[in-house]
Protein backbone atom coordinates (compact mmCIF):
# COMPACT_ATOMS: atom_id res chain seq x y z
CA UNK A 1 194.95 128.29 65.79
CA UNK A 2 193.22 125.13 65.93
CA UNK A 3 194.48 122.14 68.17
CA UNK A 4 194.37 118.65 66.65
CA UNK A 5 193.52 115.90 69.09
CA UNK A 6 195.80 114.06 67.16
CA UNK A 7 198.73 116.46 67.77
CA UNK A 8 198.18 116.70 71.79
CA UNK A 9 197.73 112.39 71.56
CA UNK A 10 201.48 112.45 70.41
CA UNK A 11 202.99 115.02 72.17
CA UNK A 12 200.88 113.40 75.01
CA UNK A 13 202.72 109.94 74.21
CA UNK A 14 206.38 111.83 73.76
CA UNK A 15 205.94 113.58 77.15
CA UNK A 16 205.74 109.79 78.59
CA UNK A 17 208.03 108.59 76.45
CA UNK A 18 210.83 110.81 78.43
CA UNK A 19 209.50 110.35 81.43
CA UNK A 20 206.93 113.65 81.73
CA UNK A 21 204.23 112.05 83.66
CA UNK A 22 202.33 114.66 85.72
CA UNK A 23 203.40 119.00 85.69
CA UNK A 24 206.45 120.17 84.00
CA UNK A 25 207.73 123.65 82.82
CA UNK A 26 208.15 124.33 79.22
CA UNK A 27 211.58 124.63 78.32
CA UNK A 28 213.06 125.00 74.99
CA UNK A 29 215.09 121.62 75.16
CA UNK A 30 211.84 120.23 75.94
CA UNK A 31 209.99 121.25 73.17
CA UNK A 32 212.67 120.90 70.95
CA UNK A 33 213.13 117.02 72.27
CA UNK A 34 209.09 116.72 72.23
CA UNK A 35 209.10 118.21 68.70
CA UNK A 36 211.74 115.55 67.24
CA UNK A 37 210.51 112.91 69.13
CA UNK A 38 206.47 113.62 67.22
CA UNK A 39 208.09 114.61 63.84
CA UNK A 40 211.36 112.22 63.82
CA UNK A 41 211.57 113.02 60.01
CA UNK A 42 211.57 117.13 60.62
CA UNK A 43 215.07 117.78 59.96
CA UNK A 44 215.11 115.25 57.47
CA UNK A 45 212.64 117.44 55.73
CA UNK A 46 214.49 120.71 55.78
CA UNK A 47 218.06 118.50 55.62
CA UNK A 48 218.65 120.35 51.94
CA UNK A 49 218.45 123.92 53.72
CA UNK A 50 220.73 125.32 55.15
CA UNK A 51 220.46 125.66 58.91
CA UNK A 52 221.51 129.29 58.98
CA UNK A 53 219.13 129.73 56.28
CA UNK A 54 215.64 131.80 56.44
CA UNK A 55 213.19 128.90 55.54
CA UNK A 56 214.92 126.42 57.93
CA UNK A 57 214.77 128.47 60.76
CA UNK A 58 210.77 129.47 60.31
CA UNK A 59 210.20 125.64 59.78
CA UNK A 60 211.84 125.02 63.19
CA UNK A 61 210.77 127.95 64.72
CA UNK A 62 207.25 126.92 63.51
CA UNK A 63 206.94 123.52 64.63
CA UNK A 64 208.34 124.57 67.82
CA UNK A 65 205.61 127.00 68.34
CA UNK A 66 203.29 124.32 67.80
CA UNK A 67 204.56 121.71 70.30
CA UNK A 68 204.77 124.57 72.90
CA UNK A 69 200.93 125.35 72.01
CA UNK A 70 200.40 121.55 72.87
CA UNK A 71 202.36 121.78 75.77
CA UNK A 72 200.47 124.58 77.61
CA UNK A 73 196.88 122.80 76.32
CA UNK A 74 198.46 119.30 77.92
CA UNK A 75 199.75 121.48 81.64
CA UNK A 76 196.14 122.75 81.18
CA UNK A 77 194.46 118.64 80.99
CA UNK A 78 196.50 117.83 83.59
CA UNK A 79 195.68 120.88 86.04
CA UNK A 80 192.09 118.99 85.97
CA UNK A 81 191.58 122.21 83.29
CA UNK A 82 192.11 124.55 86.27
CA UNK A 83 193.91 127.29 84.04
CA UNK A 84 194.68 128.92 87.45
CA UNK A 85 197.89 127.97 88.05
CA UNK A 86 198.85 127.00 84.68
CA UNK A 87 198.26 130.58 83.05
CA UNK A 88 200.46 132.13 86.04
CA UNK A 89 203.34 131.05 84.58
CA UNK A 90 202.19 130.26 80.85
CA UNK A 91 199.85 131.59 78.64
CA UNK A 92 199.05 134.24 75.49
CA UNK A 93 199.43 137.54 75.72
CA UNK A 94 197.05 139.01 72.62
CA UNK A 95 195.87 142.09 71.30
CA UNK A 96 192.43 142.70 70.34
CA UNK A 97 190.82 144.80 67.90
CA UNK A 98 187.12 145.83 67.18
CA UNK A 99 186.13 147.96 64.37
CA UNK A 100 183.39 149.23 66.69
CA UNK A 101 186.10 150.95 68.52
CA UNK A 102 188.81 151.94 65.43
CA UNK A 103 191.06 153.86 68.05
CA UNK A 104 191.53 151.00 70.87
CA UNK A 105 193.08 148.04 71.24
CA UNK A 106 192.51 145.58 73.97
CA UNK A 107 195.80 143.77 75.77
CA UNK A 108 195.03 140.16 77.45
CA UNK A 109 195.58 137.31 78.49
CA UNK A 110 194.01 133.55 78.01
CA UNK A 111 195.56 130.24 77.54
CA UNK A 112 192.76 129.32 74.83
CA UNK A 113 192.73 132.13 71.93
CA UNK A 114 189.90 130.91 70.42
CA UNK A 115 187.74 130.28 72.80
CA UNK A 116 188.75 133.57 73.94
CA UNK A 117 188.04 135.15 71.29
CA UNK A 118 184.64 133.40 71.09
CA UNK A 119 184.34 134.85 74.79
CA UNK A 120 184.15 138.31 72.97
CA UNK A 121 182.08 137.83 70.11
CA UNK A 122 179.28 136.83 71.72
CA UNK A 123 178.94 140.61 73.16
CA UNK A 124 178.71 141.63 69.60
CA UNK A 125 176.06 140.81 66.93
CA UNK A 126 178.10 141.41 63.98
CA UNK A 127 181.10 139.21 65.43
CA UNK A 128 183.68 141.61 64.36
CA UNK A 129 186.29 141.30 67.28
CA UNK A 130 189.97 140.30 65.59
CA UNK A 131 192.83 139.07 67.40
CA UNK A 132 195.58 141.58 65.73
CA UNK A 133 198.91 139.89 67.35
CA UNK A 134 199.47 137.00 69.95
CA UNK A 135 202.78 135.92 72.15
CA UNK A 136 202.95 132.38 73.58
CA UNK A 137 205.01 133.96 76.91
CA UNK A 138 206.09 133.17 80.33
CA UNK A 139 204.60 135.02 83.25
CA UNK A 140 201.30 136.45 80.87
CA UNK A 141 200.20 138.29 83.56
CA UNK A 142 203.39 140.18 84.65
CA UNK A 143 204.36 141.14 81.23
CA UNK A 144 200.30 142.17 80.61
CA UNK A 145 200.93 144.30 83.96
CA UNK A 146 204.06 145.30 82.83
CA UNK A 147 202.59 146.59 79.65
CA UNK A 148 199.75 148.25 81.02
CA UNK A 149 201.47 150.43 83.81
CA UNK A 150 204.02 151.67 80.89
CA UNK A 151 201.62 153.47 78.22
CA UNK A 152 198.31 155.28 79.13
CA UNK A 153 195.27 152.72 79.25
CA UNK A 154 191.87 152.25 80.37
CA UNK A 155 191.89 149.61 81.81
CA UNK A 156 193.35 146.68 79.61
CA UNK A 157 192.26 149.00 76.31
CA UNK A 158 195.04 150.96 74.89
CA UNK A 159 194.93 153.95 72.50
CA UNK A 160 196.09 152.16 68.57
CA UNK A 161 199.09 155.09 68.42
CA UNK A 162 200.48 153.05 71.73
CA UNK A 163 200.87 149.72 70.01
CA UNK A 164 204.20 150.34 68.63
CA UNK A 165 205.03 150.83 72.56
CA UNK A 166 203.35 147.51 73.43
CA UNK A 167 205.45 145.78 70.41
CA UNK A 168 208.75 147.58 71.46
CA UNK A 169 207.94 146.34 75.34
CA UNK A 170 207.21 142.63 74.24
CA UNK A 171 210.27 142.58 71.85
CA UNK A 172 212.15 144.12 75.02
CA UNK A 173 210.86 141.43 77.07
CA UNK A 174 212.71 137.66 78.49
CA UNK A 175 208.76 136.16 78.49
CA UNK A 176 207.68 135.76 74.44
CA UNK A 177 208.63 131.71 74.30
């Protein structure tokens, strides 16, 4: 999940375009008008699907993923890259694995997966830590709260068996964006 400079510049320039010039909350209409304001030829794209169809709806549902990802990195540049108030009400929830530890998962949360995940491999020499599942979610730290007073944990590691639980509780849950 790499971020282009090139995508933040033009969300960046959309944002101001509409009048987003210092914090805002990530809505759906937002990204939505962000998204067609970037990609102006998007639905042109996908205009032969239909819009009930499959392949239309990941296309959307993709892009939109993508301008929220901006979103959160451009709340986090304009926080002065504070993520301390920023991740409070936005962030990633993830799941970690490590074959090093083949019953355990751990549950998180960052704004940055992969400098997260970077976080982790430098405790191991054979850089084997893999990020099994992420949510872009409102509220990370409730719903990571949430998750780990409702199945048995060690802290934020959960026993593998439990992930269904963890799945059923994010699926379950008003936060996933």
């Amino acid at each position: 999940m790499k971020t282009s400079h090139k995508s933040i510049a033009l969300v960046e320039e959309a944002l101001k375009t509409i009048g987003y010039l210092h914090l805002f909350e990530i809505t759906e209409d937002l990204t939505q008008r962000v998204t067609h304001l970037v990609d102006p030829e998007l639905s042109i794209r996908h205009k032969n699907k239909s819009k009930e169809s499959n392949s239309y709806k990941n296309a959307m549902s993709h892009s939109y993923q993508i301008t929220k990802r901006d979103l959160l990195k451009i709340l986090w540049l304009r926080n002065g890259k504070s993520s301390k108030n920023i991740s409070r009400n936005y962030g990633y929830l993830y799941i970690l694995s490590n074959p090093a530890w083949k019953s355990k998962l751990k549950v998180g949360v960052t704004i940055d997966i992969p400098s997260r995940l970077s976080s982790y491999q430098t405790s191991s020499p054979f850089r084997d830590f893999k990020i099994e599942k992420y949510y872009l979610v409102k509220n990370p730290y409730d719903l990571e709260k949430t998750i780990l007073s409702s199945i048995p944990s060690q802290g934020e590691w959960i026993d593998v068996e439990n992930l269904s639980k963890v799945r059923k509780i994010i699926a379950e849950s008003s936060a996933v964006m």
